[in-house]
Protein backbone atom coordinates (compact mmCIF):
# COMPACT_ATOMS: atom_id res chain seq x y z
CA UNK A 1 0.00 0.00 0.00
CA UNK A 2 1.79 2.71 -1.05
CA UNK A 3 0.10 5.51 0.73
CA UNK A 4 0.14 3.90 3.94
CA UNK A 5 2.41 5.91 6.55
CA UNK A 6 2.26 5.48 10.31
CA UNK A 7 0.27 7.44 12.11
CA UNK A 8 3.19 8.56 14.31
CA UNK A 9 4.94 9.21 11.62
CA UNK A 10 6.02 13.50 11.80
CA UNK A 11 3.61 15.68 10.36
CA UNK A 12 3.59 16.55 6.37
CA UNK A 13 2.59 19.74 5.50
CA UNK A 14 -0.59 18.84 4.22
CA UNK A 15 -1.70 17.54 7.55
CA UNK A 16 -4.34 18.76 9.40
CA UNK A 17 -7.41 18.16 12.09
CA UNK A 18 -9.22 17.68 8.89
CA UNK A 19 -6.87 15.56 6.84
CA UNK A 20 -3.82 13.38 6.00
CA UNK A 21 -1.38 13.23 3.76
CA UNK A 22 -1.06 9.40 3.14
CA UNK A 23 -3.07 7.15 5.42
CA UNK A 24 -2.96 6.83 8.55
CA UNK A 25 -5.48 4.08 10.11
CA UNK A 26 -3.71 1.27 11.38
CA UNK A 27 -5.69 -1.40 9.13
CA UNK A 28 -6.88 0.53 5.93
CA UNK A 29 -8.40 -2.96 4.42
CA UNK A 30 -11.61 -2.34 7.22
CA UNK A 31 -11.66 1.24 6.54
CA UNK A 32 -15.36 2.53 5.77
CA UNK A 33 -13.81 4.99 3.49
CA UNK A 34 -10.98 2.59 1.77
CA UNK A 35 -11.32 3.51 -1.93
CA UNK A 36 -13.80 5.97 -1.71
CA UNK A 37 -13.43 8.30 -4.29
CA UNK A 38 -12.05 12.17 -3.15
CA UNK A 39 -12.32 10.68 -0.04
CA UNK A 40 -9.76 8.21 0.19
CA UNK A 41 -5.92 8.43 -0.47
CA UNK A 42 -6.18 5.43 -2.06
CA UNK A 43 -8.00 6.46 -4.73
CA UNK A 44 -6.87 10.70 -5.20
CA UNK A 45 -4.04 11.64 -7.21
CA UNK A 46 -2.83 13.68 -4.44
CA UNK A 47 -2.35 11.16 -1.82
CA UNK A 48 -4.69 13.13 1.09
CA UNK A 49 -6.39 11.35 3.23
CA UNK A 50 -9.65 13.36 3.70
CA UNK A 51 -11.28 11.14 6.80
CA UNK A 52 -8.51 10.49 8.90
CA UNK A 53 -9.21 7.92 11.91
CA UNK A 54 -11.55 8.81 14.91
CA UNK A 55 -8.20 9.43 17.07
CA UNK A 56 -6.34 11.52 14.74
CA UNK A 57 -7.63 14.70 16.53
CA UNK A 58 -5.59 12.97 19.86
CA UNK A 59 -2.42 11.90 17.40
CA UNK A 60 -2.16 15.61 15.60
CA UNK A 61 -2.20 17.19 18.44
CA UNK A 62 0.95 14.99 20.21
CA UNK A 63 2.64 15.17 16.56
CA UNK A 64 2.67 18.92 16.53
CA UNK A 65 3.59 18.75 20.25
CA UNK A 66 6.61 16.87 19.73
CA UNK A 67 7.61 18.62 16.23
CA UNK A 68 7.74 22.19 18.52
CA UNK A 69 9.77 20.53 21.30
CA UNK A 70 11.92 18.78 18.44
C-alpha cells in the first residue's frame, strides 16, 4: 500500500485536524472509506487522506507537540 504511513509518523505539511497526507489508520483494508473516491488516499491523485481515523484529533495534536519541542 503505497500511501500507507504510520500514524506517528512526523507531520507533512498537508496535515491537518481535517486531513492526512497518506493514510494513517492502522488497518486501511476495514476502513469505511478505503477507496472511496475524493475521499480516500487510495484512490486521489494527491495522496490526502480526507477522513482520517476517529483518534487523529488525539495523534495531531501529540505530533505537533513533539515537532515544537523537536
Amino acid at each position: 500500500m503505497k500511501n500507507k504511513i504510520s500514524q506517528q509518523a512526523p507531520l507533512n505539511p498537508e496535515d491537518s485536524l481535517e486531513q492526512t497526507k497518506g493514510c494513517r489508520h492502522t488497518n486501511p483494508d476495514i476502513c469505511g472509506s478505503n477507496g472511496l473516491n475524493q475521499v480516500c488516499s487510495f484512490s486521489r491523485g494527491d495522496g490526502i487522506c480526507k477522513k482520517p481515523p476517529r483518534s487523529w484529533a488525539k495523534i495531531f495534536e501529540k505530533l505537533k507537540k513533539d515537532r515544537s519541542n523537536g
